[in-house]
PDB file of N, CA and C in Angstrom:
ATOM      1  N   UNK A   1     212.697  56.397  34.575  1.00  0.00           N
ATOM      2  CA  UNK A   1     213.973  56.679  35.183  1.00  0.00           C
ATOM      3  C   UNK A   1     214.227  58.186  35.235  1.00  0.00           C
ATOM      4  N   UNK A   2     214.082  58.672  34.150  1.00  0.00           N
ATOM      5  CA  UNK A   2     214.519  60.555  33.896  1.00  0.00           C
ATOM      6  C   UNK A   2     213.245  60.909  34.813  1.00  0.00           C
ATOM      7  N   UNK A   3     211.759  60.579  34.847  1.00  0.00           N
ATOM      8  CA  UNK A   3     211.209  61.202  35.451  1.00  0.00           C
ATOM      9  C   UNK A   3     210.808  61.150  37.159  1.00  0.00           C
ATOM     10  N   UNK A   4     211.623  59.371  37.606  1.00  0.00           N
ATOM     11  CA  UNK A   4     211.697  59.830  38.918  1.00  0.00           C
ATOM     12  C   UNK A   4     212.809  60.300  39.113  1.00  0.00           C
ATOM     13  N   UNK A   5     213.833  60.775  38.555  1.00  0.00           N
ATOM     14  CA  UNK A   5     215.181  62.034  39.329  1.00  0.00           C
ATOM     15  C   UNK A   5     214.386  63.223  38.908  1.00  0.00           C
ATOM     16  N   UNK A   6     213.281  63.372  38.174  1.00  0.00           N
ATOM     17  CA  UNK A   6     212.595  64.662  37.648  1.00  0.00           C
ATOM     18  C   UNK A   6     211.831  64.683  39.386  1.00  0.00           C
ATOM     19  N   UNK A   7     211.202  63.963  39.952  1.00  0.00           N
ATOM     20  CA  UNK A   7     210.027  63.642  40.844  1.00  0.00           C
ATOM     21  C   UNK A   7     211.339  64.159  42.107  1.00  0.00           C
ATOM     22  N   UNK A   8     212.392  63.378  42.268  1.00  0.00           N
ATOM     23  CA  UNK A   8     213.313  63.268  43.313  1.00  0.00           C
ATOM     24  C   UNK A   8     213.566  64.614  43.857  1.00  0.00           C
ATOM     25  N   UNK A   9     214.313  64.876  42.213  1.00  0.00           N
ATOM     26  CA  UNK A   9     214.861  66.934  42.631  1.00  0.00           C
ATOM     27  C   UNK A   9     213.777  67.560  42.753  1.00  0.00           C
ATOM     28  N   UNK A  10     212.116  67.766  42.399  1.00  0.00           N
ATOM     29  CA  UNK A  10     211.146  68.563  42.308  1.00  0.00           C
ATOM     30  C   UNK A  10     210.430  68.592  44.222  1.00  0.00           C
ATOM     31  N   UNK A  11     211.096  67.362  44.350  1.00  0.00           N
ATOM     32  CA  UNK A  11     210.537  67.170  46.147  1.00  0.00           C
ATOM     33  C   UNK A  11     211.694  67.582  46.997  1.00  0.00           C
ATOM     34  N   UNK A  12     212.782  67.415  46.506  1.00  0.00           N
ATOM     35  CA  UNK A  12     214.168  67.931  47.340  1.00  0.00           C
ATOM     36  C   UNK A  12     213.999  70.113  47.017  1.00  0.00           C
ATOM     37  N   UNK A  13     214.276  70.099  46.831  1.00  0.00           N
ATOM     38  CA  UNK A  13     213.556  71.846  46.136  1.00  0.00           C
ATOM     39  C   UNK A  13     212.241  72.282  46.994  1.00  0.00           C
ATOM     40  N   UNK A  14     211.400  71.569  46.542  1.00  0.00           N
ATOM     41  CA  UNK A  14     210.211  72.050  47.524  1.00  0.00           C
ATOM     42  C   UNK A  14     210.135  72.116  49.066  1.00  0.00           C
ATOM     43  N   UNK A  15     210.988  70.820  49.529  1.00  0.00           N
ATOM     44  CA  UNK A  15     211.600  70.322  51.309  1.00  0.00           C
ATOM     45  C   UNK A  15     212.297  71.725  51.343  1.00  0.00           C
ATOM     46  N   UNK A  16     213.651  71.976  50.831  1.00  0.00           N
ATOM     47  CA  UNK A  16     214.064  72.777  50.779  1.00  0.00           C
ATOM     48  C   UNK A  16     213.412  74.204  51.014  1.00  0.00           C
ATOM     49  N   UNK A  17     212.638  74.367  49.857  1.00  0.00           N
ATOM     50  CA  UNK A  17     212.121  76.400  50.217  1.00  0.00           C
ATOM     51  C   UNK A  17     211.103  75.704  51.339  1.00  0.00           C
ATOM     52  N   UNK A  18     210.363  74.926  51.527  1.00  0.00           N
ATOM     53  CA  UNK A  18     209.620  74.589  52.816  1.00  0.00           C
ATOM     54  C   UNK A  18     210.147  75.269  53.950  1.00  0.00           C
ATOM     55  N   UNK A  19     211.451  74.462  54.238  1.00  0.00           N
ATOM     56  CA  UNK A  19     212.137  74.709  55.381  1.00  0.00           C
ATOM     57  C   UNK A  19     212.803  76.125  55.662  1.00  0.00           C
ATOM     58  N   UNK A  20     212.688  76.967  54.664  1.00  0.00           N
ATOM     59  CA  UNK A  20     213.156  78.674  54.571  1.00  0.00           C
ATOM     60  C   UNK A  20     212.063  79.233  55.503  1.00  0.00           C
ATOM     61  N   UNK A  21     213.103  80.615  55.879  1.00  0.00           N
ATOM     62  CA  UNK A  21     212.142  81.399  56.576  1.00  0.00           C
ATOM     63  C   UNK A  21     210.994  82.150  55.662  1.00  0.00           C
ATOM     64  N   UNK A  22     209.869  82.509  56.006  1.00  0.00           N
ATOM     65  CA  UNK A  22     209.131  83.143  54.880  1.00  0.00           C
ATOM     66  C   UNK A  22     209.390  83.685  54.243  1.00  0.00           C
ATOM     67  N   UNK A  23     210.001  85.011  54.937  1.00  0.00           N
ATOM     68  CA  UNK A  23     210.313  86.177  53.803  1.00  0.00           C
ATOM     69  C   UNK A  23     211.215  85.820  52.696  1.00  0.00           C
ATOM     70  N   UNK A  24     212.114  84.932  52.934  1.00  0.00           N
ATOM     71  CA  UNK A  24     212.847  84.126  51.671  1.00  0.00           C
ATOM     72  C   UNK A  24     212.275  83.575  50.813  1.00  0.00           C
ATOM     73  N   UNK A  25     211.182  82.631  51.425  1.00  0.00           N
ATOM     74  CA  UNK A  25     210.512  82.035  50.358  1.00  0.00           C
ATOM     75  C   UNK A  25     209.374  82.965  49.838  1.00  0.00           C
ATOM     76  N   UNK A  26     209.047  83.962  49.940  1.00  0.00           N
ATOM     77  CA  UNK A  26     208.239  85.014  49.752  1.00  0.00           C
ATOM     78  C   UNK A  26     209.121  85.763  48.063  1.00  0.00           C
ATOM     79  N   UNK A  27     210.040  85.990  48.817  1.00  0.00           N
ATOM     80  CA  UNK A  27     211.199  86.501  47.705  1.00  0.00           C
ATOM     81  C   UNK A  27     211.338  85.400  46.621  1.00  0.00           C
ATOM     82  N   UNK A  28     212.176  84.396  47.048  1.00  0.00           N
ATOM     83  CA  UNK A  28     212.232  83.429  45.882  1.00  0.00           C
ATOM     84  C   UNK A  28     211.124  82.992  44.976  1.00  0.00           C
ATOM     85  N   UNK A  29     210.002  82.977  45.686  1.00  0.00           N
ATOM     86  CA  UNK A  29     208.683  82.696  45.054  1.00  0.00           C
ATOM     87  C   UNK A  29     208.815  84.212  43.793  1.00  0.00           C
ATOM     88  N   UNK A  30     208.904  85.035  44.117  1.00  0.00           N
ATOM     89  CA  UNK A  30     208.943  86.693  43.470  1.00  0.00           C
ATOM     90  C   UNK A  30     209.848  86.763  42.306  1.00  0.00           C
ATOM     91  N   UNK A  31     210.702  86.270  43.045  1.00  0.00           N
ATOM     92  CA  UNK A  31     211.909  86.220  41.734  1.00  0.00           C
ATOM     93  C   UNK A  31     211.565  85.177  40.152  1.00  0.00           C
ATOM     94  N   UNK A  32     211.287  84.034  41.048  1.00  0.00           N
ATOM     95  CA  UNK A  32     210.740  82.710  39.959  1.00  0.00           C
ATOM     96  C   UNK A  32     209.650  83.085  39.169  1.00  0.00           C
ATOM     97  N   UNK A  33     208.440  83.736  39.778  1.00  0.00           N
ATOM     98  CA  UNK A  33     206.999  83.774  39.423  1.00  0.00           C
ATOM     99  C   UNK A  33     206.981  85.154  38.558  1.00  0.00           C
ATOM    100  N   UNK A  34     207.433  86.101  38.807  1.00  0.00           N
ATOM    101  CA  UNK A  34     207.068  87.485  38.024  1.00  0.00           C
ATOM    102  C   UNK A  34     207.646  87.448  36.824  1.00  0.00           C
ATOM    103  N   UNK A  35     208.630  86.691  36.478  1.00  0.00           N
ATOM    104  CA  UNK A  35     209.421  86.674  35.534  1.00  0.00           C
ATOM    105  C   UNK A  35     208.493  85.546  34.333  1.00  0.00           C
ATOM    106  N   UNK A  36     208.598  84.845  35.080  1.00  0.00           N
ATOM    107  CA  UNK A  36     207.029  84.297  34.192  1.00  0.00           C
ATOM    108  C   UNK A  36     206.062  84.479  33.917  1.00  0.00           C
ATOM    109  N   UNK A  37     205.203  84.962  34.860  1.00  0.00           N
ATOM    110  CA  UNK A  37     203.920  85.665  34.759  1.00  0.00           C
ATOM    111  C   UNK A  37     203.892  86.591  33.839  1.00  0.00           C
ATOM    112  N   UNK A  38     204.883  87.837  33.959  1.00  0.00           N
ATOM    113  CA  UNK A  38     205.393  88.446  32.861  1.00  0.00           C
ATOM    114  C   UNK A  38     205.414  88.678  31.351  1.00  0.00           C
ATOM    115  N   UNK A  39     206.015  87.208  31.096  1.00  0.00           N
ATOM    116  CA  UNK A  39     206.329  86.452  30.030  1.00  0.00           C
ATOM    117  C   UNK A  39     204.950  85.626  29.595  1.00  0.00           C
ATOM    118  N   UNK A  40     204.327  85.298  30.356  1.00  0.00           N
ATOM    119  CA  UNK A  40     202.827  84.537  29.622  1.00  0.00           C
ATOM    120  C   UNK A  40     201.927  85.686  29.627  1.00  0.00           C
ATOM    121  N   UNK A  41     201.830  86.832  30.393  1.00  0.00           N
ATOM    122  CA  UNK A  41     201.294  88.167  30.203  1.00  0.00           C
ATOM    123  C   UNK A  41     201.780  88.511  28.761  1.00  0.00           C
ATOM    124  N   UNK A  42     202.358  89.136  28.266  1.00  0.00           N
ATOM    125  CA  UNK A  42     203.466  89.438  26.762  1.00  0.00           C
ATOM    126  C   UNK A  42     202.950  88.614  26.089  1.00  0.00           C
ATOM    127  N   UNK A  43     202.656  87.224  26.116  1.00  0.00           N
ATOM    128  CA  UNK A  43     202.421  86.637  24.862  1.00  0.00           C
ATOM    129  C   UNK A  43     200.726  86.623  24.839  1.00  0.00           C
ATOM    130  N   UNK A  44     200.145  86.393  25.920  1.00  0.00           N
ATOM    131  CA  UNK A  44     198.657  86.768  25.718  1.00  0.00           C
ATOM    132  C   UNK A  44     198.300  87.720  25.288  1.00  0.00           C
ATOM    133  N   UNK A  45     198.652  88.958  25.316  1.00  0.00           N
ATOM    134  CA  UNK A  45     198.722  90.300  24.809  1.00  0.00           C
ATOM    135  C   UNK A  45     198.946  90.212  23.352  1.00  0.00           C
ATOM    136  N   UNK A  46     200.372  89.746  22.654  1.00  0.00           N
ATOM    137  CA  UNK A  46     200.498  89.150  21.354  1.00  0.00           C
ATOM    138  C   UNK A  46     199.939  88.591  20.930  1.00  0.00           C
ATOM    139  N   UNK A  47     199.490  87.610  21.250  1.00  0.00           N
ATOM    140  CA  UNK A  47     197.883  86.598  20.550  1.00  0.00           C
ATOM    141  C   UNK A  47     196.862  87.737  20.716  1.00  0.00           C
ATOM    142  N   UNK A  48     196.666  88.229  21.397  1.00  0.00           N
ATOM    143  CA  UNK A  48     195.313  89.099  21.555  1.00  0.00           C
ATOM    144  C   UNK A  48     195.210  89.757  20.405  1.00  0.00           C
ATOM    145  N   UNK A  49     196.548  90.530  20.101  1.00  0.00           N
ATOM    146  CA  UNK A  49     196.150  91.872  18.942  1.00  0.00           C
ATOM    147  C   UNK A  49     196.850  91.142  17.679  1.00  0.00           C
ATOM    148  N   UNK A  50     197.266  89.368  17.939  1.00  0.00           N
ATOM    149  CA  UNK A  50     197.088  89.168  16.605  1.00  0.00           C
ATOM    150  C   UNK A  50     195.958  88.891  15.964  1.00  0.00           C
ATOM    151  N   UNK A  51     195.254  87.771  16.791  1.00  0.00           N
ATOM    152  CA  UNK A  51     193.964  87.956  16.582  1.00  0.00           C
ATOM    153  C   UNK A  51     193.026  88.606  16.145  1.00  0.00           C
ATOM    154  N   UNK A  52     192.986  89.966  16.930  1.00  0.00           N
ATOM    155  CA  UNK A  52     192.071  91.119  16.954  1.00  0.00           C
ATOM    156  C   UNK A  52     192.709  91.847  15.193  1.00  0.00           C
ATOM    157  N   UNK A  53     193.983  92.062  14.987  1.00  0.00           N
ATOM    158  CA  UNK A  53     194.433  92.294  13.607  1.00  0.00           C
ATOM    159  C   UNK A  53     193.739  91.459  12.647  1.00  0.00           C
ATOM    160  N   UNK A  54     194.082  90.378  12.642  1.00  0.00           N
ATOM    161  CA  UNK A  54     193.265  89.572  11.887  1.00  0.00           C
ATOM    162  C   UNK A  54     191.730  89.136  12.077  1.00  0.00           C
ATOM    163  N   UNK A  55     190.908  89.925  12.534  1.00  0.00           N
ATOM    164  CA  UNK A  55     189.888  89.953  12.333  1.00  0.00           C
ATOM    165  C   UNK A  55     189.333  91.203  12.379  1.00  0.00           C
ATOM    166  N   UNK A  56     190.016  92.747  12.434  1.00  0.00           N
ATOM    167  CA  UNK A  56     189.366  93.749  12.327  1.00  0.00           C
ATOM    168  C   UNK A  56     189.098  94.210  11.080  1.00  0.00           C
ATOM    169  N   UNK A  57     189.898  93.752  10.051  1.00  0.00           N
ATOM    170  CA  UNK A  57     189.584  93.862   8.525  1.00  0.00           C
ATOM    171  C   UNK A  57     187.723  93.243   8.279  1.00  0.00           C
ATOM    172  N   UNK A  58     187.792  92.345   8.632  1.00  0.00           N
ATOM    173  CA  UNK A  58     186.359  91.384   8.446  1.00  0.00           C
ATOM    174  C   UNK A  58     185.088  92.641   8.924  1.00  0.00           C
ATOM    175  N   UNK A  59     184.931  93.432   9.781  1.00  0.00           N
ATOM    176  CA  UNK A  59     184.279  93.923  10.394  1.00  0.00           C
ATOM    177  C   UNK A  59     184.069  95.517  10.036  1.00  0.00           C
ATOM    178  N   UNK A  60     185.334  96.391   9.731  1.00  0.00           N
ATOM    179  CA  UNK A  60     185.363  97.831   9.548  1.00  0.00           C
ATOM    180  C   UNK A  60     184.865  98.103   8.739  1.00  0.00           C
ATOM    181  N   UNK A  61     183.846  97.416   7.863  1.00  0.00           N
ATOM    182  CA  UNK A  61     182.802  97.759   7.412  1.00  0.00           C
ATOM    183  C   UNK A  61     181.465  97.947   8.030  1.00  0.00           C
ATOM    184  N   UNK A  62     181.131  96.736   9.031  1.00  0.00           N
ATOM    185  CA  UNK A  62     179.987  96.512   9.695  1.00  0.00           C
ATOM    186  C   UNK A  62     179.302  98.075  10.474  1.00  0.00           C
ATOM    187  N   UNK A  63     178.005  98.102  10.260  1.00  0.00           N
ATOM    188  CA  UNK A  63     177.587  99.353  11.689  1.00  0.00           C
ATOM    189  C   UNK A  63     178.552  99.466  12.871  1.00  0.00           C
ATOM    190  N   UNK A  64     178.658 101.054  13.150  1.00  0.00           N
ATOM    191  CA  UNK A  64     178.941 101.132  14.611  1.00  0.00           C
ATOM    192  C   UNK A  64     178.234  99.693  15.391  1.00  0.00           C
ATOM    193  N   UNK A  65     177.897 100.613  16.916  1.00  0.00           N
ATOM    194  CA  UNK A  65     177.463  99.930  18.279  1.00  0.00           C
ATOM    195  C   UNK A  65     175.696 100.641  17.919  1.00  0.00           C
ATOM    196  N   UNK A  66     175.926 101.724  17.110  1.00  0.00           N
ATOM    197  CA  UNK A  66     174.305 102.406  16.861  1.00  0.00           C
ATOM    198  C   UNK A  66     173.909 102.080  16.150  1.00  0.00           C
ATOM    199  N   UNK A  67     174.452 101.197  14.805  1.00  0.00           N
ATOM    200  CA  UNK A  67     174.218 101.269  13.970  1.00  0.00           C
ATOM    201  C   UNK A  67     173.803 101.897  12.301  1.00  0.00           C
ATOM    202  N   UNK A  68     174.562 103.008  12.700  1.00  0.00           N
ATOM    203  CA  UNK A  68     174.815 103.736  11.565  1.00  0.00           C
ATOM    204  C   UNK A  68     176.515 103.971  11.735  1.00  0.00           C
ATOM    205  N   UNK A  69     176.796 104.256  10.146  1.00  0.00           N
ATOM    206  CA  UNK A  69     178.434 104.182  10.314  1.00  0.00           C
ATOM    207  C   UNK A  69     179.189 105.563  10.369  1.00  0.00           C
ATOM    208  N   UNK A  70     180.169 105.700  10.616  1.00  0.00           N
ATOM    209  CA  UNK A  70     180.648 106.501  11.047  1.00  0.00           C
ATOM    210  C   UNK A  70     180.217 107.930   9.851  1.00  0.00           C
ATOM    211  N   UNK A  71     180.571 107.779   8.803  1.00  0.00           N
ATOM    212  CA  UNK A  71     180.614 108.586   7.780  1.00  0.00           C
ATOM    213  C   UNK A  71     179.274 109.276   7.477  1.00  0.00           C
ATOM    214  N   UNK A  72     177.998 108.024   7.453  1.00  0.00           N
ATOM    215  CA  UNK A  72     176.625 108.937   7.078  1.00  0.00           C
ATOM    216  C   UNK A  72     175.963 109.408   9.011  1.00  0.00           C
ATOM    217  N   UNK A  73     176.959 109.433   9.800  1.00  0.00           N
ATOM    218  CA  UNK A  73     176.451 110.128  10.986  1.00  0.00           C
ATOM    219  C   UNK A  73     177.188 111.527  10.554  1.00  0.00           C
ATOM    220  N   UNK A  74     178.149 111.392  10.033  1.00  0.00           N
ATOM    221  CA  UNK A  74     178.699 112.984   9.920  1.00  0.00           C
ATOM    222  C   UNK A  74     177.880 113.392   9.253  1.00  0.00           C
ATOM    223  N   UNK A  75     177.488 112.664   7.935  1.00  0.00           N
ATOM    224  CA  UNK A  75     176.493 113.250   7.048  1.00  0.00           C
ATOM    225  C   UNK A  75     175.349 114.057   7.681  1.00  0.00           C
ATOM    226  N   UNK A  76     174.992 113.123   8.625  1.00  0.00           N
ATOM    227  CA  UNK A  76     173.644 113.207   9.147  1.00  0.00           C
ATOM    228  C   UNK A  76     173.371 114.985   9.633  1.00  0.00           C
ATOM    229  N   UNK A  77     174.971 114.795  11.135  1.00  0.00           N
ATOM    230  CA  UNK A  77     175.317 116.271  11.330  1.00  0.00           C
ATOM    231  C   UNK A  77     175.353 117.535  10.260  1.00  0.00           C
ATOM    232  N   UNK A  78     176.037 117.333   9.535  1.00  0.00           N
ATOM    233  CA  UNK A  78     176.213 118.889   8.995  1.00  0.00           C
ATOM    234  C   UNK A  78     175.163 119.020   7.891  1.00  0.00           C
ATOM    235  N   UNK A  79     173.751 118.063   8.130  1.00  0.00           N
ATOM    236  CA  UNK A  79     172.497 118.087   6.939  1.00  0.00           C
ATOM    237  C   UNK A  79     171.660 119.038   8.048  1.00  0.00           C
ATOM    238  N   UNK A  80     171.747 118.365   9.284  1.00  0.00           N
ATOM    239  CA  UNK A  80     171.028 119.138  10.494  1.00  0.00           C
ATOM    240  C   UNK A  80     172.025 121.155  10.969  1.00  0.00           C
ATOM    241  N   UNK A  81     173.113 121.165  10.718  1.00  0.00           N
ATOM    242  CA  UNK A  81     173.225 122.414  10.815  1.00  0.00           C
ATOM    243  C   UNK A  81     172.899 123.352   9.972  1.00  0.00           C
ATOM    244  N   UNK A  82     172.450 124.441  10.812  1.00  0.00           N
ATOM    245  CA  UNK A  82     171.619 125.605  10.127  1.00  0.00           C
ATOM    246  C   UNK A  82     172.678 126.038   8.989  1.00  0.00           C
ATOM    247  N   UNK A  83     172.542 126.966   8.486  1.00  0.00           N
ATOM    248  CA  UNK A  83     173.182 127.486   7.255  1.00  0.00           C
ATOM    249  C   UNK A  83     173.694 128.975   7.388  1.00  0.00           C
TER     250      UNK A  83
END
């Protein structure tokens, strides 16, 4: 029952911006969609660097991408400069 007046209004709405001139429904589409998109953008971003927080501890030990770590490459440098 709730979900065919859910089905009813979701097809009366759609008839509706159907029958708009584009640029309206261009707009309304703009107004509805960015504001969301937006908003699931923001939270993917939030999961991302919670994530990435909680797992950069596990790792900032591991080798660079070269495999030596940051600290005995400095080493490395100022063993190689002259004196």
């Amino acid at each position: 029952m709730v979900f065919d007046w859910i089905a009813n209004t979701w097809d009366g709405i759609e008839l509706w911006v159907a029958q708009l001139w584009f640029p309206v429904q261009f707009a309304m589409v703009m107004v509805v969609l960015l504001p969301i998109l937006r908003a699931v953008a923001w939270l993917i971003e939030r999961v991302v660097d919670k994530l990435a927080a909680w797992l950069a501890p596990r790792y900032r030990a591991e080798p660079t991408l070269w495999g030596i770590e940051d600290k005995e490459r400095a080493a490395e440098a100022d063993a190689r400069r002259p004196s």
